[in-house]
N, C-alpha and C. Protein backbone atom coordinates (compact mmCIF):
# COMPACT_ATOMS: atom_id res chain seq x y z
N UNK A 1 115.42 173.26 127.67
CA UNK A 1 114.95 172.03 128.28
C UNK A 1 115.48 170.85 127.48
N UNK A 2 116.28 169.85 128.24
CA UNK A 2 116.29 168.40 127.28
C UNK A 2 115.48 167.62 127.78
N UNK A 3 115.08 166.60 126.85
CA UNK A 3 114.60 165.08 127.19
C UNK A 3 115.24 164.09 126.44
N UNK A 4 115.57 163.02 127.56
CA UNK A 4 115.64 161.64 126.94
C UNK A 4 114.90 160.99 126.21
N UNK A 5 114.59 160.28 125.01
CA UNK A 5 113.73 159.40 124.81
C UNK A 5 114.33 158.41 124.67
N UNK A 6 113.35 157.35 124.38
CA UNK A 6 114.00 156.02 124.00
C UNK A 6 115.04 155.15 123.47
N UNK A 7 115.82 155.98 122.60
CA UNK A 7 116.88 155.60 122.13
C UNK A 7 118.66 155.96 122.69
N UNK A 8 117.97 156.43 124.16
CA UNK A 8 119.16 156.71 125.23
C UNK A 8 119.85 158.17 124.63
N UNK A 9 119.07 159.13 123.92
CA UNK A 9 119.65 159.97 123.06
C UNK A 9 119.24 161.29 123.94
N UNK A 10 120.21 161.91 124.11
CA UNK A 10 119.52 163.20 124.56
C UNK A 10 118.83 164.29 123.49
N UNK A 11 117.91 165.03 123.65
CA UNK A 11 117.78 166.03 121.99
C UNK A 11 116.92 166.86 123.21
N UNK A 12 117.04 168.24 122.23
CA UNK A 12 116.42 169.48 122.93
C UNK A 12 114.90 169.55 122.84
N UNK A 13 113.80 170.15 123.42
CA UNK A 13 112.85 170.21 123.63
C UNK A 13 112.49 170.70 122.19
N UNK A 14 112.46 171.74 121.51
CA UNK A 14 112.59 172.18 120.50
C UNK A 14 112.26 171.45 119.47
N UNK A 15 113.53 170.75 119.41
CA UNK A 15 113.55 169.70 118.15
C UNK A 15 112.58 168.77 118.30
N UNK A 16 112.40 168.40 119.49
CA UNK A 16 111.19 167.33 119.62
C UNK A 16 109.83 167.47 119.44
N UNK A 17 109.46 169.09 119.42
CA UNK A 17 108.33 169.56 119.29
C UNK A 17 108.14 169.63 117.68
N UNK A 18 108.87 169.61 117.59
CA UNK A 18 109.28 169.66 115.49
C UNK A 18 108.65 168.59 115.12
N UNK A 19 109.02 166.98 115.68
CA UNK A 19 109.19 165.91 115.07
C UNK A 19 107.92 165.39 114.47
N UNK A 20 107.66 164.41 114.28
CA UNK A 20 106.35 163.92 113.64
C UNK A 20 105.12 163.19 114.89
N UNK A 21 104.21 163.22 114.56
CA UNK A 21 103.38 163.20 115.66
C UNK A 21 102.39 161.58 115.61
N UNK A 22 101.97 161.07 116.20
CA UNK A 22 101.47 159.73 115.85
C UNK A 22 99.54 159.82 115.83
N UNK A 23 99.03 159.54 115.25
CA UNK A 23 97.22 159.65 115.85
C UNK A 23 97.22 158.23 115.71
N UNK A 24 96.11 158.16 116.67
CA UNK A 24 95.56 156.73 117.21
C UNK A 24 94.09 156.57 116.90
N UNK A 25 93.88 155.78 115.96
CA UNK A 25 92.68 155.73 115.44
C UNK A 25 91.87 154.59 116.03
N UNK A 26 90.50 154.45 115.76
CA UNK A 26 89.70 153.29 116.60
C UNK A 26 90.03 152.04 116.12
N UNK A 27 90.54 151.82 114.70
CA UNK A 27 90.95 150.37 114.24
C UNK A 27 92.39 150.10 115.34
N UNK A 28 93.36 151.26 115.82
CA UNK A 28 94.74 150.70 116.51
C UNK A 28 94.12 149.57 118.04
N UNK A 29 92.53 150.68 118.54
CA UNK A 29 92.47 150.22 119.97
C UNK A 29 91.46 149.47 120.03
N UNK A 30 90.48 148.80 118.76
CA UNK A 30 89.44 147.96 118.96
C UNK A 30 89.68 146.93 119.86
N UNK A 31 90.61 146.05 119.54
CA UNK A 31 91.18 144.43 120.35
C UNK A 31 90.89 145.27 121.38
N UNK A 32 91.99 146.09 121.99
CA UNK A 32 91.57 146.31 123.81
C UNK A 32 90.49 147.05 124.23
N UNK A 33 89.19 147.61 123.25
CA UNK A 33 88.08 147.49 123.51
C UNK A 33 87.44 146.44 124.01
N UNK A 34 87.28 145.93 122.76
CA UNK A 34 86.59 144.49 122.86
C UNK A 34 86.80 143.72 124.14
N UNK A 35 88.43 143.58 124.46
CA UNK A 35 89.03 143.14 125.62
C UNK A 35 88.56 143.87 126.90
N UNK A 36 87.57 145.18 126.89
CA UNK A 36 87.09 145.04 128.43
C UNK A 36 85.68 145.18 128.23
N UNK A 37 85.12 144.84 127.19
CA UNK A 37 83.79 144.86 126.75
C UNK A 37 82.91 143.74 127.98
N UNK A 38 83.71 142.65 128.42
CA UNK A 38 82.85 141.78 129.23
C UNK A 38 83.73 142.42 130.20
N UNK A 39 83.49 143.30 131.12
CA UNK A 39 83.79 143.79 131.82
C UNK A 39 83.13 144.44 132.85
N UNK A 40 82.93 144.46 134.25
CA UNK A 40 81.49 145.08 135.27
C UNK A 40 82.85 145.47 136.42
N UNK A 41 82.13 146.41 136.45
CA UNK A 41 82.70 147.43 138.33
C UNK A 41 81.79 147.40 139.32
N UNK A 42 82.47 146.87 139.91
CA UNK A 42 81.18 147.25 140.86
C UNK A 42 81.90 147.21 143.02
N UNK A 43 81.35 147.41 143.56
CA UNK A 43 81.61 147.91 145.28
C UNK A 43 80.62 147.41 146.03
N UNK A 44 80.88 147.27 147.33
CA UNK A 44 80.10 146.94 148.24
C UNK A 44 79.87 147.75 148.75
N UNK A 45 78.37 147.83 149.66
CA UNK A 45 77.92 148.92 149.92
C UNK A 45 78.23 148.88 151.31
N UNK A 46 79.03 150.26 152.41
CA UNK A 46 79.85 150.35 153.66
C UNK A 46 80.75 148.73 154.05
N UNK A 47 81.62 148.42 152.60
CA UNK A 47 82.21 147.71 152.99
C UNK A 47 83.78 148.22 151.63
N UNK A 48 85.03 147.80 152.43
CA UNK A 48 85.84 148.04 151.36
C UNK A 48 86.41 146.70 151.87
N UNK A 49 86.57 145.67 151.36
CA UNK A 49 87.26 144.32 151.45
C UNK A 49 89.00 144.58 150.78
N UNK A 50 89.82 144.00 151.26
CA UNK A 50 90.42 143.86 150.38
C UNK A 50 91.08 143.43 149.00
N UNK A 51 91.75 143.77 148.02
CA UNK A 51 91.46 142.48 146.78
C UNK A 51 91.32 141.17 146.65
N UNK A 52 92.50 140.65 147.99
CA UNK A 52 92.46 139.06 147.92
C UNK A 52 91.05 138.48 147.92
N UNK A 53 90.61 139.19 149.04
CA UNK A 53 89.35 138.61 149.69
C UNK A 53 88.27 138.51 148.69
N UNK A 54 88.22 139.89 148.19
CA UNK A 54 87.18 140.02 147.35
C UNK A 54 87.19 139.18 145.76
N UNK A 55 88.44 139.31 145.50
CA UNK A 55 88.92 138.03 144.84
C UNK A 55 88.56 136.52 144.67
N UNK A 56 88.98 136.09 145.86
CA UNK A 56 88.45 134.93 146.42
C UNK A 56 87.36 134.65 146.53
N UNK A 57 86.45 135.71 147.16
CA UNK A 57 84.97 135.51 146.68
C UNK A 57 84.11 135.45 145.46
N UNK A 58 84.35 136.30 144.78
CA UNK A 58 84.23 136.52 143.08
C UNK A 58 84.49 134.85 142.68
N UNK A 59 85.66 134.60 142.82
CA UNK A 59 85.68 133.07 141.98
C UNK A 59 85.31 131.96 142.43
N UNK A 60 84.46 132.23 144.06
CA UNK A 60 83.82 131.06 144.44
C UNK A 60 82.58 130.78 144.08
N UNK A 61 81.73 132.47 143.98
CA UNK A 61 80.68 132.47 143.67
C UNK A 61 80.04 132.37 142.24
N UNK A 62 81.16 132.49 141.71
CA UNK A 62 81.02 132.57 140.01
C UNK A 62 81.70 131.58 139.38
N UNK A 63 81.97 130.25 139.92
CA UNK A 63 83.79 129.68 139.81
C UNK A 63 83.46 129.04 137.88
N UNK A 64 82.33 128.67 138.08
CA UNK A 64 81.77 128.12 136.51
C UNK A 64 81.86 129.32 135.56
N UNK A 65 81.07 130.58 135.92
CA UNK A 65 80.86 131.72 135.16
C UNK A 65 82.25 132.40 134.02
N UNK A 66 83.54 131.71 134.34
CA UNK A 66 84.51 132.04 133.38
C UNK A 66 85.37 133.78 133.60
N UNK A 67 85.61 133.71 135.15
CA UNK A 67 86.10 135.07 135.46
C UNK A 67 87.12 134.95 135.05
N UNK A 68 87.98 136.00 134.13
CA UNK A 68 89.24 135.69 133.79
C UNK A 68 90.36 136.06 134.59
N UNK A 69 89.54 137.72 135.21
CA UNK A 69 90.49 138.45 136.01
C UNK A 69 90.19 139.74 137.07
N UNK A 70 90.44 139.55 138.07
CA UNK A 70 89.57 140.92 139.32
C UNK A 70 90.65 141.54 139.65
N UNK A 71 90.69 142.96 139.51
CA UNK A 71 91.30 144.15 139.80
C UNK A 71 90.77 145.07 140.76
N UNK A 72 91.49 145.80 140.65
CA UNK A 72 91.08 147.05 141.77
C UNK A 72 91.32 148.28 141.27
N UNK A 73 90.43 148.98 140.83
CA UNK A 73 90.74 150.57 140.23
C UNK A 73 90.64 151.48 141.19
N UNK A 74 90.41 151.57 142.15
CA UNK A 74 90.40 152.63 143.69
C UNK A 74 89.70 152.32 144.66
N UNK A 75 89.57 152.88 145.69
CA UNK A 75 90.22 152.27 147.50
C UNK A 75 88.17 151.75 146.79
N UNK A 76 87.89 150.59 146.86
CA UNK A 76 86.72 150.22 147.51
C UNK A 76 86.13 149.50 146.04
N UNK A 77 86.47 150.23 144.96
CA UNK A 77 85.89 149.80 143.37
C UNK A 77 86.89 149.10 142.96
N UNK A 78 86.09 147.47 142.29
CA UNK A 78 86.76 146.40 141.54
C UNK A 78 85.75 146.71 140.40
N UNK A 79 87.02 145.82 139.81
CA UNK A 79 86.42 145.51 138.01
C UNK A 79 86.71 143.83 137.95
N UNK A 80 86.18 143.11 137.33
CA UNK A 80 85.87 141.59 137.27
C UNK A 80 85.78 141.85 135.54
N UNK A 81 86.53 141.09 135.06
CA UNK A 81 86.25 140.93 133.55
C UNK A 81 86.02 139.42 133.37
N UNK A 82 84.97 139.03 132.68
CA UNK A 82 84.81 137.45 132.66
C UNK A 82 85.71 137.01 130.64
N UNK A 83 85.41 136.24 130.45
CA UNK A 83 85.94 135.71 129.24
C UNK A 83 84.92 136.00 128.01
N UNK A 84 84.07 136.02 128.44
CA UNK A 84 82.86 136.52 127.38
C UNK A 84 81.93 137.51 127.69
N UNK A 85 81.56 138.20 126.95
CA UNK A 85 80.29 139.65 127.31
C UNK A 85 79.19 138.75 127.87
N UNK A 86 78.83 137.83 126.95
CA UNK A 86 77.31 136.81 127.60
C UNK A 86 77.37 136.49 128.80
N UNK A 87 78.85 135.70 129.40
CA UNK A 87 78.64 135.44 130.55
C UNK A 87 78.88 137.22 131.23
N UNK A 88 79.35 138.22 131.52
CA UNK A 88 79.18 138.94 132.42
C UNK A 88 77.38 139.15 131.95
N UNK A 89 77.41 139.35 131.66
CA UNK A 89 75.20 139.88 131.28
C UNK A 89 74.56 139.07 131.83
N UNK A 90 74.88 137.59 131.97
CA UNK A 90 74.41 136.34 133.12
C UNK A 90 74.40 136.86 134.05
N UNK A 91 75.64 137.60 134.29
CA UNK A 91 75.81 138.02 135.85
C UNK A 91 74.69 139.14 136.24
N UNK A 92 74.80 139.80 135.22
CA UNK A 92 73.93 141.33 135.93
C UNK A 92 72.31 140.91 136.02
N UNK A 93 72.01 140.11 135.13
CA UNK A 93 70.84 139.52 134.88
C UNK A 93 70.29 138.42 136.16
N UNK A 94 70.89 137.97 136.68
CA UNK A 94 71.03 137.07 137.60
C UNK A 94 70.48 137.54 138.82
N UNK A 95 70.73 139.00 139.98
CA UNK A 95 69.93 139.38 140.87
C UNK A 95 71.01 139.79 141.40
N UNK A 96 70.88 139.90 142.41
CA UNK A 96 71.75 140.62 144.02
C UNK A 96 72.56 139.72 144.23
N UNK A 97 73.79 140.38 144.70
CA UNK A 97 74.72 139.74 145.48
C UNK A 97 74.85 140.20 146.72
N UNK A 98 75.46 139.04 147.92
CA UNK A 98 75.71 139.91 148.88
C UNK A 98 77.50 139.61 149.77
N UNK A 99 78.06 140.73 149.83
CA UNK A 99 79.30 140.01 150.27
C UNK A 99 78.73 140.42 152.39
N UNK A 100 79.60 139.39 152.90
CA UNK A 100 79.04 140.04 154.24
C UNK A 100 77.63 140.46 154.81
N UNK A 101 76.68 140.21 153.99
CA UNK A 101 75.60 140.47 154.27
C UNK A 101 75.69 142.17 154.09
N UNK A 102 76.07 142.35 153.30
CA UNK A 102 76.04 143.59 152.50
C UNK A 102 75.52 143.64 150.86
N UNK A 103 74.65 144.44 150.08
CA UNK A 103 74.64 144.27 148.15
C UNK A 103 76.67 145.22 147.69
N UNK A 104 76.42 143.90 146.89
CA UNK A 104 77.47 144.22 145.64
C UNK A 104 76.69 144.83 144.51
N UNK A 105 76.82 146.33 144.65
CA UNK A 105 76.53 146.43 143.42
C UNK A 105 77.41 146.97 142.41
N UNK A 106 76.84 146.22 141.09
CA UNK A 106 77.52 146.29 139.74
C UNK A 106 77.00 146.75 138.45
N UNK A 107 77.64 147.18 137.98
CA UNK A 107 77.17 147.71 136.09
C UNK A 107 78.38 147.11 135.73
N UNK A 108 77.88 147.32 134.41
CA UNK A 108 78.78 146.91 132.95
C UNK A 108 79.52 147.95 132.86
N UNK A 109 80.87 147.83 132.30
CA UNK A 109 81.65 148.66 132.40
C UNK A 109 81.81 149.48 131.03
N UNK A 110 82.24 150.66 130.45
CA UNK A 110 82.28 151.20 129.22
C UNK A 110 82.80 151.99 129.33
N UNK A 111 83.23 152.90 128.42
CA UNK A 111 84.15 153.97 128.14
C UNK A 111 83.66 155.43 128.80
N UNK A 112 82.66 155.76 129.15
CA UNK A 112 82.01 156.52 129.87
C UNK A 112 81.69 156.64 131.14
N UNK A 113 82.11 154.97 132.06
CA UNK A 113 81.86 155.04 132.98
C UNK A 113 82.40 155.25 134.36
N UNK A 114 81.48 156.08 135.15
CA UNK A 114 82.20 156.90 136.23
C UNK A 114 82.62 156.13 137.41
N UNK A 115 83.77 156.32 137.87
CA UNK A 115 84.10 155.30 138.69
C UNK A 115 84.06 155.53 140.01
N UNK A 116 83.46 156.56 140.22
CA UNK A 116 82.79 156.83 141.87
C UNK A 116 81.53 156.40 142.29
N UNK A 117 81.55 155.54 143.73
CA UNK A 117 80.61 155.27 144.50
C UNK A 117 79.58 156.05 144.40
N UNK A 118 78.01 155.83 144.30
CA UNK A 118 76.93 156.16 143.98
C UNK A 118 76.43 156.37 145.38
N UNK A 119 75.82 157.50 145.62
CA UNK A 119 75.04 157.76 147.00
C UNK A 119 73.60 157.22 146.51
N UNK A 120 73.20 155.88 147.10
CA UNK A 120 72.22 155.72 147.50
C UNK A 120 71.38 155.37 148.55
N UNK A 121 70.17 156.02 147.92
CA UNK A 121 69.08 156.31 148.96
C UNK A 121 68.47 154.97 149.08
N UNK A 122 67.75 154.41 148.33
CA UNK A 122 66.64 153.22 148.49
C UNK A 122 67.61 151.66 148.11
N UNK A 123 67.38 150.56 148.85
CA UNK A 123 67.95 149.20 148.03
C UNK A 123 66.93 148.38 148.52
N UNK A 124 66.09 147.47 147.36
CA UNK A 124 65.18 146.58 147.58
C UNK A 124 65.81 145.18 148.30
N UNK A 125 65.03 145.05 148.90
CA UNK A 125 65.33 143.85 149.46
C UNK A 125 64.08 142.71 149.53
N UNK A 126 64.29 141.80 150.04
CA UNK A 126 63.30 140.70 149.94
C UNK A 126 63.71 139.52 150.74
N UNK A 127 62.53 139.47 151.86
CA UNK A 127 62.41 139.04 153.12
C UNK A 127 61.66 137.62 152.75
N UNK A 128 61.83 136.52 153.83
CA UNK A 128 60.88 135.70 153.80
C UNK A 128 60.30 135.55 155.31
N UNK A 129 58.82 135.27 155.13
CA UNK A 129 58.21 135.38 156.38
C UNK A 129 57.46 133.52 156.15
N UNK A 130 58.19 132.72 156.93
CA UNK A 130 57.54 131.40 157.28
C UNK A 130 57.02 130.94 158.23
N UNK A 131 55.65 130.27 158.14
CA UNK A 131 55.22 129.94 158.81
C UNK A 131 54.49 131.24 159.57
N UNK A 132 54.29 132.15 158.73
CA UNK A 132 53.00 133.11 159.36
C UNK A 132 51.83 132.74 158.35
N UNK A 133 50.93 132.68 158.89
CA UNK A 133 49.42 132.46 158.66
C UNK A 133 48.41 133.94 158.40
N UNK A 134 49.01 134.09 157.33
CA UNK A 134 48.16 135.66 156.46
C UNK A 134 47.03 134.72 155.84
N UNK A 135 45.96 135.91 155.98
CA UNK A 135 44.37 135.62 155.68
C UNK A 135 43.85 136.47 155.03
């Protein structure tokens, strides 16, 4: 077997398995920790928008909140990273969203977290009833 690497060099599989090996320790990847630490995923519930859109919405509704940047990690789940951890925790702290008259829901994002849509059963909601006369 050959492979190319980087230096446009061909060398045999062999030899490459020989060579020296690199480990990646937590001091190499802290910065791009830290860097998605203010970070939340989150989906709409029977809705998949597309990025622009959902995009566009994110920074209207948050336009003060300091979003730095909205992605898309698979067909329906975004990630929103704001500029600071405090402001995303504003966010989660803050209540319901709704795109379309649908909930956005969101968590904080972390190294553990699963990036498939959640089957749920129950979502609270909260109605207003005006101008009825309860006794």
């Amino acid at each position: 077997m050959v492979v190319q690497n980087l230096d446009e060099k061909f060398i045999d599989a062999e030899e490459k398995s020989n060579s020296k090996k690199v480990k990646i320790i937590l001091e190499d990847i802290e910065e791009e920790i830290a860097y998605s630490n203010s970070t939340i995923v989150c989906y709409i519930l029977k809705a998949n928008p597309p990025l622009a859109v959902l995009e566009d919405f994110v920074r209207r509704i948050w336009k003060n909140k300091g979003v730095d940047k909205v992605g898309m990690i698979a067909y329906g789940m975004f990630i929103v990273r704001f500029n600071l951890a405090q402001e995303r925790d504003a966010i989660l702290q803050e209540g319901y969203i709704f795109f379309d008259k649908k909930p956005m829901v969101m968590k904080s994002w972390n190294h553990t977290t699963n990036f498939k849509k959640e089957d749920i059963h129950a979502i609270p909601i909260w109605i207003r009833l005006e101008e009825i006369d309860i006794k």
